[in-house]
C-alpha atoms as a PDB file:
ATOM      1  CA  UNK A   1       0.000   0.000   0.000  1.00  0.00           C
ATOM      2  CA  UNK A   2       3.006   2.615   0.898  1.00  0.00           C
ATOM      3  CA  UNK A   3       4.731   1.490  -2.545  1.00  0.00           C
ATOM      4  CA  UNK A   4       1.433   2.668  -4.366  1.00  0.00           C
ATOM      5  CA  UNK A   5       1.681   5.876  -2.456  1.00  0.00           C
ATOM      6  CA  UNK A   6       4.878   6.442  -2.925  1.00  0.00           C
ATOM      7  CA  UNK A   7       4.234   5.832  -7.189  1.00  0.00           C
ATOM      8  CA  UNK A   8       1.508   7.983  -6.941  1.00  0.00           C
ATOM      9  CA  UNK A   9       3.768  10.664  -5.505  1.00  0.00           C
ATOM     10  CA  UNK A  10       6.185  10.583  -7.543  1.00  0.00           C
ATOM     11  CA  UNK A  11       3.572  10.562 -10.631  1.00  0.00           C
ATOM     12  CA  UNK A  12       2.722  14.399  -9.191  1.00  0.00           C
ATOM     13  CA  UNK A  13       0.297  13.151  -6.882  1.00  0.00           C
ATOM     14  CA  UNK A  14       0.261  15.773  -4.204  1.00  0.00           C
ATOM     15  CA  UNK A  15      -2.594  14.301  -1.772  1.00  0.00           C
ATOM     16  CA  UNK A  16      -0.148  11.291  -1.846  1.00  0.00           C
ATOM     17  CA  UNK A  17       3.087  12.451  -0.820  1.00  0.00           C
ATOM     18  CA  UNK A  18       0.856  14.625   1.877  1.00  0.00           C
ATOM     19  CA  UNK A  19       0.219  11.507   3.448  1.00  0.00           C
ATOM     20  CA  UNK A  20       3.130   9.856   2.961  1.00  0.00           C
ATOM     21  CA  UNK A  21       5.133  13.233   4.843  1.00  0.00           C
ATOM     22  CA  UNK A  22       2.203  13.092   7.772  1.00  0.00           C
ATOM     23  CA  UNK A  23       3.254   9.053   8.415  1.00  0.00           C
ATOM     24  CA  UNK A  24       6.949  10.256   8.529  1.00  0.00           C
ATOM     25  CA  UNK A  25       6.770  13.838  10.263  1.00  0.00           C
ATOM     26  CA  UNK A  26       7.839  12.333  13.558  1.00  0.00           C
ATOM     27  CA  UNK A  27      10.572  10.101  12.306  1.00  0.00           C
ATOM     28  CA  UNK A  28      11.595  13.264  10.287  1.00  0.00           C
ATOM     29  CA  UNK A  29      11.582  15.484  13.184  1.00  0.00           C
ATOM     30  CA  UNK A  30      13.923  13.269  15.294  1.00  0.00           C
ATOM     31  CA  UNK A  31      16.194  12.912  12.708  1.00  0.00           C
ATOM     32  CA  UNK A  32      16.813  16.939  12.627  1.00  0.00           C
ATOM     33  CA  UNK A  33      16.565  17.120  16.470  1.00  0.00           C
ATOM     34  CA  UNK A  34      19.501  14.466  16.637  1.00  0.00           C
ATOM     35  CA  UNK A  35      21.338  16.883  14.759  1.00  0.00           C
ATOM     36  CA  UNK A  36      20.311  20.531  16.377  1.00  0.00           C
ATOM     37  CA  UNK A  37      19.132  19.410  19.662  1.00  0.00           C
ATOM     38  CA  UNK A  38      16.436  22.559  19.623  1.00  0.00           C
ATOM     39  CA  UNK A  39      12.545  22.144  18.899  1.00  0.00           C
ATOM     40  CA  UNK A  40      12.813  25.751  17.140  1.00  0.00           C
ATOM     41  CA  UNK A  41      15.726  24.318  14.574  1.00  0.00           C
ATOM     42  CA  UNK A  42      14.361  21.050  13.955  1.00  0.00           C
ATOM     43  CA  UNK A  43      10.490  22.209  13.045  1.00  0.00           C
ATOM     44  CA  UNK A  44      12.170  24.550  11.103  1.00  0.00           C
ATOM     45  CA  UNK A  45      14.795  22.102   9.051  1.00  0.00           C
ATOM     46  CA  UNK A  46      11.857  19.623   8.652  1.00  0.00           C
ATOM     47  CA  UNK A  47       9.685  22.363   6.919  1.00  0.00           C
ATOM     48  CA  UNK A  48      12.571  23.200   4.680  1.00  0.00           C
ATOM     49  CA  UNK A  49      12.919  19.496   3.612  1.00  0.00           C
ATOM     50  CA  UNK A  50       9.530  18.995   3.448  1.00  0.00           C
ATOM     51  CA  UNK A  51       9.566  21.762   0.500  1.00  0.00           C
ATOM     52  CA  UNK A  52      12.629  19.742  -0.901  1.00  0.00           C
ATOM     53  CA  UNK A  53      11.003  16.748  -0.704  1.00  0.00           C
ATOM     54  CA  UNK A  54       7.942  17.972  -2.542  1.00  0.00           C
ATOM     55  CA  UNK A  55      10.308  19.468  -5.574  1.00  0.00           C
ATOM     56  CA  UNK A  56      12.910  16.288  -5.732  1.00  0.00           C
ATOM     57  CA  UNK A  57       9.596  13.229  -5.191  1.00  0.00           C
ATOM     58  CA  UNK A  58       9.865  12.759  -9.019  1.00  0.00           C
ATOM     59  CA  UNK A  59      13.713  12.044  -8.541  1.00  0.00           C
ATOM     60  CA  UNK A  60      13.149   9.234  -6.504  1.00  0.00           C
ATOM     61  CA  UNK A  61      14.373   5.866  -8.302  1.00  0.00           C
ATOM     62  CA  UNK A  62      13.244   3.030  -5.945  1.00  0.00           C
ATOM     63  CA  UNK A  63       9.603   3.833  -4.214  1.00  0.00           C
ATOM     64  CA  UNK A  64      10.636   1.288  -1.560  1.00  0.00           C
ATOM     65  CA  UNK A  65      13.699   3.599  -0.199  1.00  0.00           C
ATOM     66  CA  UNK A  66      11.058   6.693   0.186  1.00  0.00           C
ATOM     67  CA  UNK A  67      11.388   6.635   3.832  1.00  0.00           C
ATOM     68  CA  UNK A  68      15.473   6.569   3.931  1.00  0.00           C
ATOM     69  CA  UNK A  69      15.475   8.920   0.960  1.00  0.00           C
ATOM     70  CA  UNK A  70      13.291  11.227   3.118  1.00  0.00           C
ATOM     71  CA  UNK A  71      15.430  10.583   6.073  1.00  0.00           C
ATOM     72  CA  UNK A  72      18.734  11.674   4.092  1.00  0.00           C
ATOM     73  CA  UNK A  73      16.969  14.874   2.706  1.00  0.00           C
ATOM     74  CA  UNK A  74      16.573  15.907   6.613  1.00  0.00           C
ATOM     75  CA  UNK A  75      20.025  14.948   7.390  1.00  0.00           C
ATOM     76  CA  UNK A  76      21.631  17.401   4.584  1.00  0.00           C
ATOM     77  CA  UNK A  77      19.103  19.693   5.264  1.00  0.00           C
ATOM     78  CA  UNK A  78      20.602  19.529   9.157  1.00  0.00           C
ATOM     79  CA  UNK A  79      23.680  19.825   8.109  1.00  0.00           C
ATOM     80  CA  UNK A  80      23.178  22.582   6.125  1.00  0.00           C
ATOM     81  CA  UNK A  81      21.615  24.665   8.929  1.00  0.00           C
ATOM     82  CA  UNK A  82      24.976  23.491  11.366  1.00  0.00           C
ATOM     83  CA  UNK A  83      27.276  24.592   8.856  1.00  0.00           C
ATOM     84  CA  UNK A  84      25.293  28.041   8.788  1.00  0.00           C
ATOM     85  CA  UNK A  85      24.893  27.845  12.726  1.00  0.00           C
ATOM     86  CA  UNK A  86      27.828  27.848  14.480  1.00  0.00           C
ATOM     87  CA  UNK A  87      25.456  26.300  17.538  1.00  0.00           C
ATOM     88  CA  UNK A  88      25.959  22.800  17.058  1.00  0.00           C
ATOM     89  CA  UNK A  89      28.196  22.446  20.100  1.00  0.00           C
ATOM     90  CA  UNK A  90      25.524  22.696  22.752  1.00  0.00           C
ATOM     91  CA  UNK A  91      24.463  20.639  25.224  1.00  0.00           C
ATOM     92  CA  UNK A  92      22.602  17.302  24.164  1.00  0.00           C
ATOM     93  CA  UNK A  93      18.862  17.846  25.045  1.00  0.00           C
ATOM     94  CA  UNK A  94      17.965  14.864  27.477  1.00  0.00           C
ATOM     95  CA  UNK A  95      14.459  14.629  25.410  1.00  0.00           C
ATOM     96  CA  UNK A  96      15.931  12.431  22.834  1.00  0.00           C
ATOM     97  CA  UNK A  97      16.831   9.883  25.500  1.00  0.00           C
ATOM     98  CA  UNK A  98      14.367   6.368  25.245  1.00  0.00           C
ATOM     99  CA  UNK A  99      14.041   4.886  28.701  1.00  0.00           C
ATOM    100  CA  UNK A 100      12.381   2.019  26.206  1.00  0.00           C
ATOM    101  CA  UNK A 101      16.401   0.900  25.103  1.00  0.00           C
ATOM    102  CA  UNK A 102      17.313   0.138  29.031  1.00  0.00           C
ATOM    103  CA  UNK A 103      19.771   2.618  28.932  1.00  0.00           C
ATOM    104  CA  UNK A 104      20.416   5.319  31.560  1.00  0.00           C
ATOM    105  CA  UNK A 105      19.959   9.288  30.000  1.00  0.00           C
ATOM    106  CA  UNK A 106      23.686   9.530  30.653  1.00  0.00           C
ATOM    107  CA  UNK A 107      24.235   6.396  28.675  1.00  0.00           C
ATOM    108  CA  UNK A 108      22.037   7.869  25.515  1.00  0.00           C
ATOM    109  CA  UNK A 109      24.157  11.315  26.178  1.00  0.00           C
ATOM    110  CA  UNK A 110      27.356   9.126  25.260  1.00  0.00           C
ATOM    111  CA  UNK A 111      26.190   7.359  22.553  1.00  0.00           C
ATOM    112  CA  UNK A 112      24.650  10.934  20.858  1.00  0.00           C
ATOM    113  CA  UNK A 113      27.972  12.231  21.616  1.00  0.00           C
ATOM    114  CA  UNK A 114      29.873   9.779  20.180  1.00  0.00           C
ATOM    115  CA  UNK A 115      27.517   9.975  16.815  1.00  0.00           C
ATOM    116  CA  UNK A 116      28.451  13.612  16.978  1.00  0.00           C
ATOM    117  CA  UNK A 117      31.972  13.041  16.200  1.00  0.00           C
ATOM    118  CA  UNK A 118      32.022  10.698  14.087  1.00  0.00           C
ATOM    119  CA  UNK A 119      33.044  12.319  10.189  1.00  0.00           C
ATOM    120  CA  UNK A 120      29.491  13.120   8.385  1.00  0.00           C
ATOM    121  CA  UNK A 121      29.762  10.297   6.165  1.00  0.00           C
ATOM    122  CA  UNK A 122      29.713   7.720   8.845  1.00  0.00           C
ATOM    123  CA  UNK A 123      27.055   9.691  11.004  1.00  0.00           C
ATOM    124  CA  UNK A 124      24.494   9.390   8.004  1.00  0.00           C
ATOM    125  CA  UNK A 125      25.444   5.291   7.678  1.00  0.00           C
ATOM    126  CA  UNK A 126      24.935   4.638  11.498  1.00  0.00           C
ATOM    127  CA  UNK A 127      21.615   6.828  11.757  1.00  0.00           C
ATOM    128  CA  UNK A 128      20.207   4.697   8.756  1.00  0.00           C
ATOM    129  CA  UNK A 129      20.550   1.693  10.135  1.00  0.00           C
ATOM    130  CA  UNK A 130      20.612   2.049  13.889  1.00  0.00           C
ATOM    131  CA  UNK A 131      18.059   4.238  14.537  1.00  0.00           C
ATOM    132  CA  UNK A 132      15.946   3.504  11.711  1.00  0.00           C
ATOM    133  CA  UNK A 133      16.726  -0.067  11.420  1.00  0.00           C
ATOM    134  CA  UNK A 134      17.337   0.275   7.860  1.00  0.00           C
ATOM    135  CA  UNK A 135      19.089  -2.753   6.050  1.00  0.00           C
ATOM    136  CA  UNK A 136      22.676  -2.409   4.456  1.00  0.00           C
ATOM    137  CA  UNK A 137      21.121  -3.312   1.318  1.00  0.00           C
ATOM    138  CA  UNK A 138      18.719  -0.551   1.589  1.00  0.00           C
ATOM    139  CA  UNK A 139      21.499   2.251   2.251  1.00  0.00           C
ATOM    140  CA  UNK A 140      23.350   1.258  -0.375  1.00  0.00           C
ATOM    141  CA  UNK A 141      20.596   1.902  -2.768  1.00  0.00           C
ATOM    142  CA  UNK A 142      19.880   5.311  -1.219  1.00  0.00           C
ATOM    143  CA  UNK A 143      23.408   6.667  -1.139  1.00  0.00           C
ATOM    144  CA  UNK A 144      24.070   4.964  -4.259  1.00  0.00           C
ATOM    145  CA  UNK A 145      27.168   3.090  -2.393  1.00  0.00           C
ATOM    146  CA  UNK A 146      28.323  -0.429  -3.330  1.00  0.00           C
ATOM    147  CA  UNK A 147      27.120  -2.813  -0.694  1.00  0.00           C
ATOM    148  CA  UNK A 148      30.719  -3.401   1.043  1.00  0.00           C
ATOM    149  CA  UNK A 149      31.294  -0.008   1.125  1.00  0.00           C
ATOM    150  CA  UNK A 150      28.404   0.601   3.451  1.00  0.00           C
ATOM    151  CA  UNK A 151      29.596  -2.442   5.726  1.00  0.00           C
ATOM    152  CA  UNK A 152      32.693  -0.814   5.628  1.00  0.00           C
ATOM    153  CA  UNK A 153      31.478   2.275   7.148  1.00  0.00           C
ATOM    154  CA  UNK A 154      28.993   1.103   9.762  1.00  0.00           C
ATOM    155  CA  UNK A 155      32.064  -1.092  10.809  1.00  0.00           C
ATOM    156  CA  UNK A 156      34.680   2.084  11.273  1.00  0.00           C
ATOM    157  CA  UNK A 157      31.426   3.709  12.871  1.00  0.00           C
ATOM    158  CA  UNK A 158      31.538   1.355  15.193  1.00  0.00           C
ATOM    159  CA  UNK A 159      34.933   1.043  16.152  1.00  0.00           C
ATOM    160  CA  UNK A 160      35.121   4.445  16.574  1.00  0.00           C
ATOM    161  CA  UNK A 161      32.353   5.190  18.616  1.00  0.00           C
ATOM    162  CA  UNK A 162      33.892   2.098  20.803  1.00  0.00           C
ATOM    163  CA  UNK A 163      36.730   4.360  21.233  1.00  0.00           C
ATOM    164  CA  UNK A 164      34.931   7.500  21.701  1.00  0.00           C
ATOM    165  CA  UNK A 165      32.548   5.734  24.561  1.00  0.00           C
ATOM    166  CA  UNK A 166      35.654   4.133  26.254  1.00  0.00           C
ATOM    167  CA  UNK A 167      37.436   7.456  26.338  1.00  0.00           C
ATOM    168  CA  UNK A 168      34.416   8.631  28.218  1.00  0.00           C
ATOM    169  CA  UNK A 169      34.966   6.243  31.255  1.00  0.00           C
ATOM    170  CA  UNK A 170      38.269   6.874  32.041  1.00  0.00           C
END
């Protein structure tokens, strides 16, 4: 049923993609408030891909990627606004903590962090597919990536964040 949305959409179907952006607005929104930390910022960067999504919909190759092609449009929309905003050193906002993973806020603080310094290229990977559970397969497609490229990344993502979280309990 999403696939047929997503068609329609991308045929110029504007009813469709409205629907399509209402299912996603949250998952949209806490992708920009991962990256701004601010309510303010992140309605704001969602409305702004929101407009890019409606003008780029006809771009989209594979219907079944609309959600992690959707996704990336926030993420270089986020980064866009951080490179403009020098304000992306602030505190982590504690509301993007899930009591749900078993993990203390200070424990979710760390891992945020760590996600935070890892390069932009490997930030975008781990989002994908940790936080949205997307398959390797799946980013590939999106980022137009070979397959072992993205393992590759998620991989170094992981190591490093390893590092960057044991670094934090010493």
């Amino acid at each position: 049923m999403k696939n047929v949305l997503v068609e329609k959409a991308i045929d110029g179907s504007r009813d469709a993609l409205e629907v399509l952006l209402k299912e996603h607005y949250q998952q949209l929104y806490k992708t920009a408030f991962l990256y701004v930390k601010n309510e303010s910022d992140a309605l704001d960067i969602v409305q702004d891909a929101v407009i890019k999504i409606m003008n780029k919909i006809n771009t989209l190759q594979f219907p079944e990627y609309f959600t992690t092609w959707a996704v990336r449009v926030v993420i270089f929309t986020s980064l866009d606004h951080l490179k403009k905003n020098a304000a992306y050193m602030e505190e982590m906002d504690e509301q993007i903590c899930d009591p749900e993973k078993g993990l203390s806020n200070e424990e979710h603080l760390d891992i945020y962090e760590g996600i935070r310094k890892l390069p932009q290229h490997l930030q975008e990977v781990t989002i994908l597919h940790y936080f949205y559970g997307k398959k390797v397969k799946e980013i590939s497609a999106v980022l137009n990536e070979p397959l072992g490229t993205i393992k590759y990344k998620l991989h170094e993502a992981r190591t490093k964040l390893k590092g960057y979280l044991e670094e934090g309990e010493q």
